[in-house]
PDB file of N, CA and C in Angstrom:
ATOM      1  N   UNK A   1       0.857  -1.175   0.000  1.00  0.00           N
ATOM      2  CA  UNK A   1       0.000   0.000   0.000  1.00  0.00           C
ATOM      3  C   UNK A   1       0.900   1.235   0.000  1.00  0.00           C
ATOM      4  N   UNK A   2       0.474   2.209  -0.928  1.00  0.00           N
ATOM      5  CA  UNK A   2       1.162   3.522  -1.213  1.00  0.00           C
ATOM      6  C   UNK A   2       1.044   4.335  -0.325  1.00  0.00           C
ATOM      7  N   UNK A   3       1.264   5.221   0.928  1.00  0.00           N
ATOM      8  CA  UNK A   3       0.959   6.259   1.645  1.00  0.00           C
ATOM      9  C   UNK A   3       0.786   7.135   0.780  1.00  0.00           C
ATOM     10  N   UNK A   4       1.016   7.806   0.059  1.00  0.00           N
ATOM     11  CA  UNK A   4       0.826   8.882  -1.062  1.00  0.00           C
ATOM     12  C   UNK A   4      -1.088   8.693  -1.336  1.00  0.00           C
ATOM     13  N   UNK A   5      -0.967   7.213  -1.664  1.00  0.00           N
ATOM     14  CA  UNK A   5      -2.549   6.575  -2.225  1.00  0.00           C
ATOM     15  C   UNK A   5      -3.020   6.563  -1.141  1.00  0.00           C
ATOM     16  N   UNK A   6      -2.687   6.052   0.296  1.00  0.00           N
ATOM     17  CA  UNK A   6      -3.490   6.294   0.998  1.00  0.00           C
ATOM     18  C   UNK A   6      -4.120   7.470   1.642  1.00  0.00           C
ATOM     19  N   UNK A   7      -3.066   8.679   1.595  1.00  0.00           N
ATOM     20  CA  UNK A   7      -3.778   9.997   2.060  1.00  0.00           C
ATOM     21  C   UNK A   7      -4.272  10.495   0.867  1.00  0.00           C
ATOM     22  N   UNK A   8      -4.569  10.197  -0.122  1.00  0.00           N
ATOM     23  CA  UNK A   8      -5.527  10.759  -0.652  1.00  0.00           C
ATOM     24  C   UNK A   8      -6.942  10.049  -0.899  1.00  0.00           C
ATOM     25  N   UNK A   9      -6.994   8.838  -0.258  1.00  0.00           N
ATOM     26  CA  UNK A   9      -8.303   8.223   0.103  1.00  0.00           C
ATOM     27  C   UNK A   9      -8.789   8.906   1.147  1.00  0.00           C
ATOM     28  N   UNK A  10      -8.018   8.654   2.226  1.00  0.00           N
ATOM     29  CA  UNK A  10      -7.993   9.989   3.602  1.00  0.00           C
ATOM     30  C   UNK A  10      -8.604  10.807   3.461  1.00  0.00           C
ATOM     31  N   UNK A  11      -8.179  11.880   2.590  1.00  0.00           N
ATOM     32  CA  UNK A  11      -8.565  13.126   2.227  1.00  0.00           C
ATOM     33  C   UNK A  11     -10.173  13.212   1.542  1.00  0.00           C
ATOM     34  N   UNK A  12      -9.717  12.099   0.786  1.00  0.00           N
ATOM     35  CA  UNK A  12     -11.859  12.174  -0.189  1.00  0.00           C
ATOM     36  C   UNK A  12     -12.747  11.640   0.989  1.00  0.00           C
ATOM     37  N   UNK A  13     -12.297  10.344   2.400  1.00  0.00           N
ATOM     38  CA  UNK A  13     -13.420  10.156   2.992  1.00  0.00           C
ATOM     39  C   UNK A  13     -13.320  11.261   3.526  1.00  0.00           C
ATOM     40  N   UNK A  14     -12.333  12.639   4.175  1.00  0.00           N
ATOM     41  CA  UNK A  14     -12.738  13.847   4.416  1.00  0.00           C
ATOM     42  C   UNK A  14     -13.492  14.661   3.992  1.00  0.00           C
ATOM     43  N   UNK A  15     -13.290  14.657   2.694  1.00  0.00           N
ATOM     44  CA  UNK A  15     -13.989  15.494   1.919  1.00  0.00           C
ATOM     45  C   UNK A  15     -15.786  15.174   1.575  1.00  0.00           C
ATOM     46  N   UNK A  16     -15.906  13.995   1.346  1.00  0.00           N
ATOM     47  CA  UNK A  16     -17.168  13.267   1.517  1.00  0.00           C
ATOM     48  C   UNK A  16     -17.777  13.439   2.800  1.00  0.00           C
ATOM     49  N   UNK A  17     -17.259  12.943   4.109  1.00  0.00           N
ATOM     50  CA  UNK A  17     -17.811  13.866   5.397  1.00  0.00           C
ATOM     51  C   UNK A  17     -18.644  15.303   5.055  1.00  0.00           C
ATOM     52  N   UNK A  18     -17.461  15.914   4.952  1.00  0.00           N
ATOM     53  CA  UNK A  18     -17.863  17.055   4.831  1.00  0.00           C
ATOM     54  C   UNK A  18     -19.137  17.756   3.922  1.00  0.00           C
ATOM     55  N   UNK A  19     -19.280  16.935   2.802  1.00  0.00           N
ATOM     56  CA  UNK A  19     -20.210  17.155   1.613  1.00  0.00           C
ATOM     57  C   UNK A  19     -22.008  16.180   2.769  1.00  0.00           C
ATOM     58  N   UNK A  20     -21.514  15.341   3.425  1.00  0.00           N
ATOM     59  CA  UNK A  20     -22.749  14.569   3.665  1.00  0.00           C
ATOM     60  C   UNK A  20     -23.294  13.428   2.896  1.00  0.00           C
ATOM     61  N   UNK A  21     -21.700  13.168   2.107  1.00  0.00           N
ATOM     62  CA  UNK A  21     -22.230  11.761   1.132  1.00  0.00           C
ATOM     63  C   UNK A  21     -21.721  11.208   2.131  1.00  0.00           C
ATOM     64  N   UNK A  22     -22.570  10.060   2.658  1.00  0.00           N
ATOM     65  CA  UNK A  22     -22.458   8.758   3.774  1.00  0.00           C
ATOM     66  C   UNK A  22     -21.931   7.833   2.958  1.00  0.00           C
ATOM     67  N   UNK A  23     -22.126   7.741   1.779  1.00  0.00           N
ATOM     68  CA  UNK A  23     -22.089   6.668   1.151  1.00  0.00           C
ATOM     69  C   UNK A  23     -20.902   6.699   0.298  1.00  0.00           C
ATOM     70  N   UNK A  24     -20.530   7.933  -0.421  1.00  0.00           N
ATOM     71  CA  UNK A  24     -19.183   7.822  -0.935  1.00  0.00           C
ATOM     72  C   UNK A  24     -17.739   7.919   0.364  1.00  0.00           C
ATOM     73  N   UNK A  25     -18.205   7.972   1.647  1.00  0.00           N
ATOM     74  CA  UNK A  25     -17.660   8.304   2.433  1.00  0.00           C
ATOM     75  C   UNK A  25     -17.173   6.709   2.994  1.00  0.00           C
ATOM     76  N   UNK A  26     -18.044   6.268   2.498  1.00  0.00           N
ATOM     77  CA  UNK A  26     -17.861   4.649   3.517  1.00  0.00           C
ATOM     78  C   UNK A  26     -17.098   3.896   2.621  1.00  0.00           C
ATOM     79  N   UNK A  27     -17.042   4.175   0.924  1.00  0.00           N
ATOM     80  CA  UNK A  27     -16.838   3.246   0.046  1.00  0.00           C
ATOM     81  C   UNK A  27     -15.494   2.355   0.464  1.00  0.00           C
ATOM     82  N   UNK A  28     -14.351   3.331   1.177  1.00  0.00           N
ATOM     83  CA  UNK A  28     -13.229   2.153   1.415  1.00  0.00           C
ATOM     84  C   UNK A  28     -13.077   1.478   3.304  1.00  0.00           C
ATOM     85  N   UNK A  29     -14.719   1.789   3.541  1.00  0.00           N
ATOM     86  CA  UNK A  29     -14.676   0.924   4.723  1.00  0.00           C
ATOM     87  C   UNK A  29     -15.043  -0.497   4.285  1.00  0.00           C
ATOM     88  N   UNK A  30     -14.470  -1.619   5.164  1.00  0.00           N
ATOM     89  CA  UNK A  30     -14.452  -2.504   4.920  1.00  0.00           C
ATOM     90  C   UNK A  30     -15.786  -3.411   4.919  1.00  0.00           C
ATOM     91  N   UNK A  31     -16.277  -4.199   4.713  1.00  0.00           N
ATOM     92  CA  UNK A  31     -17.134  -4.908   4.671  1.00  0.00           C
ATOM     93  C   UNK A  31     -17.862  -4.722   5.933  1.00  0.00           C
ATOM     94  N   UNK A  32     -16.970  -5.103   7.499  1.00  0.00           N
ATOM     95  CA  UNK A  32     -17.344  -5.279   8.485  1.00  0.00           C
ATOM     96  C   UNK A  32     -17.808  -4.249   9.194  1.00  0.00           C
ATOM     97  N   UNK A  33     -17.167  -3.009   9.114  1.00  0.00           N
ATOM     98  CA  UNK A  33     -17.380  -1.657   9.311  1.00  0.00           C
ATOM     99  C   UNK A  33     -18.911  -1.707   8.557  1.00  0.00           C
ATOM    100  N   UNK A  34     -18.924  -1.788   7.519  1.00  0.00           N
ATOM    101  CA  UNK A  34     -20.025  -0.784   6.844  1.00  0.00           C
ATOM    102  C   UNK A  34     -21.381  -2.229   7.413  1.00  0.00           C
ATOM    103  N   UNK A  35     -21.138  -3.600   8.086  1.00  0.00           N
ATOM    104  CA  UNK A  35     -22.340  -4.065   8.456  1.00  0.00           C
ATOM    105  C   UNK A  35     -22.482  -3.336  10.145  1.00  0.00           C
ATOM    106  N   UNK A  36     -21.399  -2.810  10.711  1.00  0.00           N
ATOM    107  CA  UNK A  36     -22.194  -2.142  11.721  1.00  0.00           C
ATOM    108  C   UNK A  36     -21.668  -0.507  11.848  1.00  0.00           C
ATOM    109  N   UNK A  37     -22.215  -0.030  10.755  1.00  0.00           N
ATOM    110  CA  UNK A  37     -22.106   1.412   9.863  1.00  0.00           C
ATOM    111  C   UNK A  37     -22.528   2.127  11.309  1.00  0.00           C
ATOM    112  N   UNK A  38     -23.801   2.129  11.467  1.00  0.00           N
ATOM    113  CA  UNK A  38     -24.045   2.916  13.028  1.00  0.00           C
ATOM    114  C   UNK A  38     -23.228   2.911  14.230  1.00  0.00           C
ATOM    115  N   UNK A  39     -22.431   1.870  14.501  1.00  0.00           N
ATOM    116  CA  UNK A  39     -21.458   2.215  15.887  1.00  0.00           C
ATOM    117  C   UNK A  39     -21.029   3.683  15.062  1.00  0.00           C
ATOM    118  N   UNK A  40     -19.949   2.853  13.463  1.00  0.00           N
ATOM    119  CA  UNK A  40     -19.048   4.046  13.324  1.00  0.00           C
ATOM    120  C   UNK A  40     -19.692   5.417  13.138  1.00  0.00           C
ATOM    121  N   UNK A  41     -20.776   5.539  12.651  1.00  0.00           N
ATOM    122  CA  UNK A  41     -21.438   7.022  12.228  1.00  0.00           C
ATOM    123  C   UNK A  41     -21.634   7.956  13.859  1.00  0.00           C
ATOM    124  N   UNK A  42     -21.817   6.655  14.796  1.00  0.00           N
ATOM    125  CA  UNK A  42     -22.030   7.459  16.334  1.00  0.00           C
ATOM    126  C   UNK A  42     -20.904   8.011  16.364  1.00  0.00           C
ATOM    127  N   UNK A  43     -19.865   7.837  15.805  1.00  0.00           N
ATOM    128  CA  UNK A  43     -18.344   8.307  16.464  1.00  0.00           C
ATOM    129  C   UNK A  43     -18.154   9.811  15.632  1.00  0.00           C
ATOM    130  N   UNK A  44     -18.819   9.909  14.752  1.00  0.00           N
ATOM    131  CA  UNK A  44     -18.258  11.282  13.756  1.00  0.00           C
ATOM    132  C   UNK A  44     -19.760  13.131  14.435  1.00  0.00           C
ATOM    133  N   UNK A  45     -18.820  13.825  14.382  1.00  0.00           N
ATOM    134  CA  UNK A  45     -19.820  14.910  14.342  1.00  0.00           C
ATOM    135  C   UNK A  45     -20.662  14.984  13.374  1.00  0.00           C
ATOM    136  N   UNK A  46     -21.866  14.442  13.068  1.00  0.00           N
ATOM    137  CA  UNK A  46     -22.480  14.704  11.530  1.00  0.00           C
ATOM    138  C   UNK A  46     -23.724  15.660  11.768  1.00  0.00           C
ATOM    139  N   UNK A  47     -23.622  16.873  11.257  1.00  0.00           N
ATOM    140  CA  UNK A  47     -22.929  17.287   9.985  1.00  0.00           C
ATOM    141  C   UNK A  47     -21.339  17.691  10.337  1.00  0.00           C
ATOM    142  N   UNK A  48     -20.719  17.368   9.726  1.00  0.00           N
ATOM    143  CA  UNK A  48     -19.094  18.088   9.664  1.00  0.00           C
ATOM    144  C   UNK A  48     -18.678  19.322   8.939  1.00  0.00           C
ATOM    145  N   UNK A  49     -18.915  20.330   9.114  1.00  0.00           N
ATOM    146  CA  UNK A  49     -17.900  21.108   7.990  1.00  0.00           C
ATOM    147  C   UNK A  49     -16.586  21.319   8.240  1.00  0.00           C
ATOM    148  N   UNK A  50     -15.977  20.704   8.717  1.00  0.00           N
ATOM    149  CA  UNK A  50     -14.459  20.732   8.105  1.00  0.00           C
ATOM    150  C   UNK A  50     -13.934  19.233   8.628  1.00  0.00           C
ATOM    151  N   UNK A  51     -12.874  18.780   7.710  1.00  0.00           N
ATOM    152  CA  UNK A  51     -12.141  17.284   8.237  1.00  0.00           C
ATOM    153  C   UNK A  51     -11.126  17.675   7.370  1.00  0.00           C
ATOM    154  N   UNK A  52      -9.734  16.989   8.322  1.00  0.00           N
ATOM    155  CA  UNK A  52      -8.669  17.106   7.887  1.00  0.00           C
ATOM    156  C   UNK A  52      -7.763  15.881   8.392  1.00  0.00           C
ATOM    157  N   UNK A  53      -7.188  15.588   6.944  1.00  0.00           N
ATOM    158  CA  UNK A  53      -6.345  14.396   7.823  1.00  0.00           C
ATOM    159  C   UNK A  53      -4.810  15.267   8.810  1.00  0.00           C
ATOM    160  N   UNK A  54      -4.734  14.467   9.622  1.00  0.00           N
ATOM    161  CA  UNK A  54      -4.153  15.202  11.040  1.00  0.00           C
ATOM    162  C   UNK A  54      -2.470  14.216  10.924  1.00  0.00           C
ATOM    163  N   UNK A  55      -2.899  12.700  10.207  1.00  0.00           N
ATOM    164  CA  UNK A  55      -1.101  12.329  10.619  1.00  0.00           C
ATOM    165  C   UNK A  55      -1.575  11.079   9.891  1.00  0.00           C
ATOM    166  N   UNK A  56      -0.517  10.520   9.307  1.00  0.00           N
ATOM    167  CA  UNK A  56      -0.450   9.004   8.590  1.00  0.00           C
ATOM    168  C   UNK A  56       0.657   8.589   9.173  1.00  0.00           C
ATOM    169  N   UNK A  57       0.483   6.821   9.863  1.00  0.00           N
ATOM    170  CA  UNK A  57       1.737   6.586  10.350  1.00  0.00           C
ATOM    171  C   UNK A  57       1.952   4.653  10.147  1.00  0.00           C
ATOM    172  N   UNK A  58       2.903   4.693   9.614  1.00  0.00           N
ATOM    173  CA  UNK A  58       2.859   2.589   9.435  1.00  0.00           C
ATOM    174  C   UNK A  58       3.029   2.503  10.790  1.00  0.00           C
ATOM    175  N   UNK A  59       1.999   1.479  10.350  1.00  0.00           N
ATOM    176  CA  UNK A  59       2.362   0.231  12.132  1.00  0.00           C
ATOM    177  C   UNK A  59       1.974  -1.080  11.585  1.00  0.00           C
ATOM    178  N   UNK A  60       2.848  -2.065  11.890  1.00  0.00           N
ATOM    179  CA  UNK A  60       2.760  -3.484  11.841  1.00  0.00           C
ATOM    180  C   UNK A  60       1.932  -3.588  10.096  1.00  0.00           C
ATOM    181  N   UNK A  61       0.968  -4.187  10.133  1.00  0.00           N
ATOM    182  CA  UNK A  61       0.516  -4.160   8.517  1.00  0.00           C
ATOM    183  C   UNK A  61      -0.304  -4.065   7.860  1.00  0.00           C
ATOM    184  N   UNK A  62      -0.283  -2.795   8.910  1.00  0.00           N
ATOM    185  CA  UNK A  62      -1.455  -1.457   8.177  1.00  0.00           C
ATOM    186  C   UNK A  62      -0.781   0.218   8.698  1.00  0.00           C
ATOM    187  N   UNK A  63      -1.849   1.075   8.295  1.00  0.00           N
ATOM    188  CA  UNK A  63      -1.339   2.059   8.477  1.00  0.00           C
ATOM    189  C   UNK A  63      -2.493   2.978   9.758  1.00  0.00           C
ATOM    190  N   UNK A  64      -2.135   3.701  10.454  1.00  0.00           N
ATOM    191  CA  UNK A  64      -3.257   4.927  11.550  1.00  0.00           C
ATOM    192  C   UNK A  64      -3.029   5.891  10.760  1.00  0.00           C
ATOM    193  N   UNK A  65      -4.421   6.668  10.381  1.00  0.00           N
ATOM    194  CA  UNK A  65      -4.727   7.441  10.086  1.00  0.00           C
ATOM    195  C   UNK A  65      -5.388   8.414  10.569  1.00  0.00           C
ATOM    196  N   UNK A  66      -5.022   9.464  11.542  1.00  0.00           N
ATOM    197  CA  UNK A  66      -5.622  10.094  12.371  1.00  0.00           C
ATOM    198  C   UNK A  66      -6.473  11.773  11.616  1.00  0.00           C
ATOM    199  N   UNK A  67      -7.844  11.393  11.849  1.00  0.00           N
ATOM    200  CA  UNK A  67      -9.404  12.629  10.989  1.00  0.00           C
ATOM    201  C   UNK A  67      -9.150  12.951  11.893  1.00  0.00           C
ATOM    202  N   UNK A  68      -9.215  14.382  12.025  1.00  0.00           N
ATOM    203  CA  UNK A  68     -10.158  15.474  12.648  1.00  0.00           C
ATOM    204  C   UNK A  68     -11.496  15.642  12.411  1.00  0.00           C
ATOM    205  N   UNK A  69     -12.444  15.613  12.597  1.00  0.00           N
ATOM    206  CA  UNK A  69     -13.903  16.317  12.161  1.00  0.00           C
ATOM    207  C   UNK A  69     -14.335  17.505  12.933  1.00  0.00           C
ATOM    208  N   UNK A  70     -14.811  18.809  12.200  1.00  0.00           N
ATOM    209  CA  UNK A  70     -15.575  19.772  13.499  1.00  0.00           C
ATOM    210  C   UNK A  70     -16.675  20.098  12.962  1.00  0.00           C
ATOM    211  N   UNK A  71     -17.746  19.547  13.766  1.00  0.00           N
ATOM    212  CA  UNK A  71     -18.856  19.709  13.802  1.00  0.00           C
ATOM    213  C   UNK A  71     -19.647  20.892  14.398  1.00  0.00           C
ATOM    214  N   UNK A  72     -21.037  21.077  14.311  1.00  0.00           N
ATOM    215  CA  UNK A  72     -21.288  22.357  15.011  1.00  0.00           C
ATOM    216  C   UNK A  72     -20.898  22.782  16.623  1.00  0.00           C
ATOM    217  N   UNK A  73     -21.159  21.269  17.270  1.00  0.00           N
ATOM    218  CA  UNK A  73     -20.722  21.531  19.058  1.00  0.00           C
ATOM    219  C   UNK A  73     -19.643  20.698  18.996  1.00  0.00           C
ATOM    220  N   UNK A  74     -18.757  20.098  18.218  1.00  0.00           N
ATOM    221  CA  UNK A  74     -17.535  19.333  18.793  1.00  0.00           C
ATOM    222  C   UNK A  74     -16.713  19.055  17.591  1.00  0.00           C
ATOM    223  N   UNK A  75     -15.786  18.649  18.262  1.00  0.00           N
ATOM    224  CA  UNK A  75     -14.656  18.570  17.669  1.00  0.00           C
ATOM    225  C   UNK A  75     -13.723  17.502  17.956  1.00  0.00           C
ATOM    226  N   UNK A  76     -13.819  16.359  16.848  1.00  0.00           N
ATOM    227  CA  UNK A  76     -12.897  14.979  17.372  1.00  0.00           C
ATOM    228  C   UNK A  76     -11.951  14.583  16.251  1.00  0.00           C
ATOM    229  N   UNK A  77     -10.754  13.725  17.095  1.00  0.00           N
ATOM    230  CA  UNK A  77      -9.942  12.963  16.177  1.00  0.00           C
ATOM    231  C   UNK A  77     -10.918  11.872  16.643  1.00  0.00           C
ATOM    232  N   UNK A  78     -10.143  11.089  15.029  1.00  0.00           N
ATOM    233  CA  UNK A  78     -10.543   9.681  15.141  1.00  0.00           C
ATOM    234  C   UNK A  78      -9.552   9.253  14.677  1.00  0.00           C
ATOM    235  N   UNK A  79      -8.729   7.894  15.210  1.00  0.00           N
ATOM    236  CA  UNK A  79      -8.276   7.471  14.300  1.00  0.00           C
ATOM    237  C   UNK A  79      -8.991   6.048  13.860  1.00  0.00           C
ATOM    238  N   UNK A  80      -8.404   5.932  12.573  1.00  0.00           N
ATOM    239  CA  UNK A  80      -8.645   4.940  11.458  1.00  0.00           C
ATOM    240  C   UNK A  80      -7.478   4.000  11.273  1.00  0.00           C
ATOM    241  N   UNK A  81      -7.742   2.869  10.765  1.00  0.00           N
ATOM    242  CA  UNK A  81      -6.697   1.934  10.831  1.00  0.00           C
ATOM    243  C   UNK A  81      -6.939   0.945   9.553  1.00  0.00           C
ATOM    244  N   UNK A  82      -6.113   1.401   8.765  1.00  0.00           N
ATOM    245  CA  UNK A  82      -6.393   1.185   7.287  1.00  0.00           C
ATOM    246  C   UNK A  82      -5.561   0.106   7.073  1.00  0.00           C
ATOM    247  N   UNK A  83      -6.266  -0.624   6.044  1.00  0.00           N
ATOM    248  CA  UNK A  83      -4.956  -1.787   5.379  1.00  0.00           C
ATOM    249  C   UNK A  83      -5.397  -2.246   3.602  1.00  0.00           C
ATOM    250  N   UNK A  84      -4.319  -3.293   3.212  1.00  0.00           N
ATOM    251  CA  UNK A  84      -4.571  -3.488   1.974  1.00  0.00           C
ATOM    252  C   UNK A  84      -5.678  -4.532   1.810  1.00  0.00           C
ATOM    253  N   UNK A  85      -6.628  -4.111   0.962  1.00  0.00           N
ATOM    254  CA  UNK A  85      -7.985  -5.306   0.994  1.00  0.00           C
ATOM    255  C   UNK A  85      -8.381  -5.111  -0.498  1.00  0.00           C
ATOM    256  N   UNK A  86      -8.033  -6.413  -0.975  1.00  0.00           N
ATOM    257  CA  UNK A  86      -8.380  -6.494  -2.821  1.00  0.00           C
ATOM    258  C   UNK A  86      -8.021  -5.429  -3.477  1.00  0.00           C
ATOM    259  N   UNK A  87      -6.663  -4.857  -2.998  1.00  0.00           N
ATOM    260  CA  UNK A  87      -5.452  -4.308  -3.569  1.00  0.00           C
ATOM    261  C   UNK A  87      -6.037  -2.973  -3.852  1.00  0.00           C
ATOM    262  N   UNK A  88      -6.562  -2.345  -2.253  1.00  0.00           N
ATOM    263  CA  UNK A  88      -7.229  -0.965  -2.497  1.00  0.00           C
ATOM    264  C   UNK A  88      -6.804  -0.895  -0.714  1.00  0.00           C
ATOM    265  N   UNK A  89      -6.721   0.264  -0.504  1.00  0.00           N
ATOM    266  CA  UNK A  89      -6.754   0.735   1.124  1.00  0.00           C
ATOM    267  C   UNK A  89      -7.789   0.858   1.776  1.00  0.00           C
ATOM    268  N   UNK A  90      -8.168   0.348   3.093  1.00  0.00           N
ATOM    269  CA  UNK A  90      -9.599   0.088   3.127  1.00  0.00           C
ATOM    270  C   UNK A  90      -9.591  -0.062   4.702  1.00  0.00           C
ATOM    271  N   UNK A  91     -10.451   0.952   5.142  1.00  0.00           N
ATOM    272  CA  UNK A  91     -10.486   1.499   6.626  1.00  0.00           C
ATOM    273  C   UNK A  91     -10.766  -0.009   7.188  1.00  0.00           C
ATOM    274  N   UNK A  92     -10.297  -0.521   8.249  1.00  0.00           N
ATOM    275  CA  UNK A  92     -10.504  -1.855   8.975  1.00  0.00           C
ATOM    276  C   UNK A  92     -11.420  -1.259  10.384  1.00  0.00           C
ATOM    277  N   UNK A  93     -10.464  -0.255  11.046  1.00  0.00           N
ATOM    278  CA  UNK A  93     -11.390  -0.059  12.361  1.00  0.00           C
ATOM    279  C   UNK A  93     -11.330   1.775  12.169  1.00  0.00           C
ATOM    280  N   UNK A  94     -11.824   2.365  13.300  1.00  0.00           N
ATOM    281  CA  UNK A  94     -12.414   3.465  13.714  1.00  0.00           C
ATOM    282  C   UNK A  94     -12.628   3.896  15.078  1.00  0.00           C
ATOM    283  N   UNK A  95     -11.861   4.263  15.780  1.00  0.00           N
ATOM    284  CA  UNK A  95     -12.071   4.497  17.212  1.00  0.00           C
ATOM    285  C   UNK A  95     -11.856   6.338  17.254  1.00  0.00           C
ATOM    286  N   UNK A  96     -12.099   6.545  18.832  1.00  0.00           N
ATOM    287  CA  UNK A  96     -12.295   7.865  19.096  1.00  0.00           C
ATOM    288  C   UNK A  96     -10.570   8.237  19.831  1.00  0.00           C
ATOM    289  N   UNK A  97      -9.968   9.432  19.894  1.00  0.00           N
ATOM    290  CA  UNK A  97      -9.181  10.126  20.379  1.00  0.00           C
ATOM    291  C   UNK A  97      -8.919  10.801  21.334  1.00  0.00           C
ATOM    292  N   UNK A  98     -10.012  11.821  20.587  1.00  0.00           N
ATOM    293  CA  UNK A  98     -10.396  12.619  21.496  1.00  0.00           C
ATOM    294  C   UNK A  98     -11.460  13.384  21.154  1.00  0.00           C
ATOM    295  N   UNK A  99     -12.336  13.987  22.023  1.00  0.00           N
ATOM    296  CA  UNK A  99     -13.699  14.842  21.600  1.00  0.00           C
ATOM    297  C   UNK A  99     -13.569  16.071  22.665  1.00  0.00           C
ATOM    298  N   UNK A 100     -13.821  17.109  21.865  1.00  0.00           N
ATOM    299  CA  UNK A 100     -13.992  18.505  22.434  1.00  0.00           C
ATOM    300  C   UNK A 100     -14.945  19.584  22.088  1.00  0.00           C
ATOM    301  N   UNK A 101     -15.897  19.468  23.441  1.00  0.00           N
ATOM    302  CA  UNK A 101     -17.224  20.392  22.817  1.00  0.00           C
ATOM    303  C   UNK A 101     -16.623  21.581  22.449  1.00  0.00           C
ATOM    304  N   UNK A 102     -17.849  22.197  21.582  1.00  0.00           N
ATOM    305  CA  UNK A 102     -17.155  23.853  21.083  1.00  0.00           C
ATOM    306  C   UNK A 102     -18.545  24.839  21.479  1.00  0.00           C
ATOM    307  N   UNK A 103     -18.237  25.923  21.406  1.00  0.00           N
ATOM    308  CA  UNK A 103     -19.427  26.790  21.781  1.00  0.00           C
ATOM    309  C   UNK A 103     -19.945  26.659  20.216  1.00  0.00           C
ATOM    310  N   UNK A 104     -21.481  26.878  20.661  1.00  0.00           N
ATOM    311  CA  UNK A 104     -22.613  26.410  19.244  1.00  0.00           C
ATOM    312  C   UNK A 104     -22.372  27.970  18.722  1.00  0.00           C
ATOM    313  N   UNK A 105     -22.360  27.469  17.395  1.00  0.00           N
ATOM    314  CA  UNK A 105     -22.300  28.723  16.347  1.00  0.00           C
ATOM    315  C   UNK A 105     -21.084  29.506  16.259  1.00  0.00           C
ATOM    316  N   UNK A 106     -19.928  29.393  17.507  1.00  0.00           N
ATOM    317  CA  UNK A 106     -18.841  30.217  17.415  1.00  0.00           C
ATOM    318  C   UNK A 106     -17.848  29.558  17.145  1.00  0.00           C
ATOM    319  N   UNK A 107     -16.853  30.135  17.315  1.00  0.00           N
ATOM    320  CA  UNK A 107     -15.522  29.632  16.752  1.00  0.00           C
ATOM    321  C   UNK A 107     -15.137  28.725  18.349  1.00  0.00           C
ATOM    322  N   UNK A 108     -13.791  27.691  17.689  1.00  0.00           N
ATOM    323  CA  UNK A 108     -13.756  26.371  18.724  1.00  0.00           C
ATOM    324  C   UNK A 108     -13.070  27.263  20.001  1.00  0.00           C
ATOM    325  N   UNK A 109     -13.151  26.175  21.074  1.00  0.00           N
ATOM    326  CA  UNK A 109     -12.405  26.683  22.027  1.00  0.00           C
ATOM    327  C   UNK A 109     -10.325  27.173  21.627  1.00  0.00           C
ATOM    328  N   UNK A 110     -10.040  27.114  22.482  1.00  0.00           N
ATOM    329  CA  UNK A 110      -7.955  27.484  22.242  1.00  0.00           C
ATOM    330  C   UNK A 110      -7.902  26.066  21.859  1.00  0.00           C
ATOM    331  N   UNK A 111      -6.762  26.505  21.417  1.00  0.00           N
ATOM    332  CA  UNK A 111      -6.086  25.114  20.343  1.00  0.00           C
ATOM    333  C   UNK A 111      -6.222  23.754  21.168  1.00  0.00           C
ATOM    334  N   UNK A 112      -6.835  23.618  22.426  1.00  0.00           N
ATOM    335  CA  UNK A 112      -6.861  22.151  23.073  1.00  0.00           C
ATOM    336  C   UNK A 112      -5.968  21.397  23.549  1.00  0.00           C
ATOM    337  N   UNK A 113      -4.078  22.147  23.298  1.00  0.00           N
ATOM    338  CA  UNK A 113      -3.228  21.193  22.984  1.00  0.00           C
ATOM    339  C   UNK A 113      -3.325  20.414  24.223  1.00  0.00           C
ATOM    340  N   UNK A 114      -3.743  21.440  25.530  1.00  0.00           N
ATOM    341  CA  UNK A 114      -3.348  21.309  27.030  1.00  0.00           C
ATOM    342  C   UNK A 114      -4.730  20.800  27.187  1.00  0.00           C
ATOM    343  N   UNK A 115      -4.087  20.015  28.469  1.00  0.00           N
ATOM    344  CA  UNK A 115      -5.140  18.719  29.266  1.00  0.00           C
ATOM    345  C   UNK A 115      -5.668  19.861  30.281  1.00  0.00           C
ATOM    346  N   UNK A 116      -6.997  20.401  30.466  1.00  0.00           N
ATOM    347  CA  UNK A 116      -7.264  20.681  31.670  1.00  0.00           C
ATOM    348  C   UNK A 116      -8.122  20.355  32.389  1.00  0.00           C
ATOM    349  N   UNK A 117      -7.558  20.030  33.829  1.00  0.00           N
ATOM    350  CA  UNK A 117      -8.354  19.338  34.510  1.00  0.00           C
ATOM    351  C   UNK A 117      -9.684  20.030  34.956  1.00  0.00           C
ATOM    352  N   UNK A 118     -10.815  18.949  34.834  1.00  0.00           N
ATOM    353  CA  UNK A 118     -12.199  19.463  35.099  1.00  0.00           C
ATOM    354  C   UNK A 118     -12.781  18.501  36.699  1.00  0.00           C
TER     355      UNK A 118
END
């Protein structure tokens, strides 16, 4: 699998987020993903207007692919954990990062980098 090819799959299920195609969005989730499509859809802000891929990194034999999504009240990574499946890159899992509410309608909170305790 190409990293080059894979962030730009990255980038279109970003971009698809963002548009609200569910369906061109899922195309390189895997079989298993897309039979329990609802866990993963609970995990994304939908609607999204903005997603960005955040970091591509090999591990063992596949690759993490860490989304951003920001939605109207939040704001999450996810990462993704992509591999080669019938010689295409093809999201395997989907877990959460991190999630950070935002004030509705305004701009997000400070950059988040810092942990503060609540």
């Amino acid at each position: 699998m190409d990293e080059r090819a894979l962030r730009e799959r990255a980038a279109a299920l970003c971009d698809a987020l963002v548009a609200g195609d569910i369906d061109r969005a899922t195309e390189d989730f895997s079989k298993e993903l897309r039979q329990n499509l609802g866990t993963v859809l609970a995990l994304l802000p939908l609607p999204s207007h903005e997603a960005t891929v955040e970091s591509v990194e090999h591990g063992g034999s596949g690759y993490n692919v860490v989304i951003r999504l920001v939605g109207d009240t939040e704001e999450v990574l996810i990462q993704t954990r992509w591999k080669e499946r019938d010689d295409k890159p093809t999201v395997v899992e989907a877990s959460h990062l991190s999630k950070t509410d935002r004030a509705a309608g305004g701009e997000g909170e400070a950059e988040g980098e810092g942990e503060d305790s609540s």
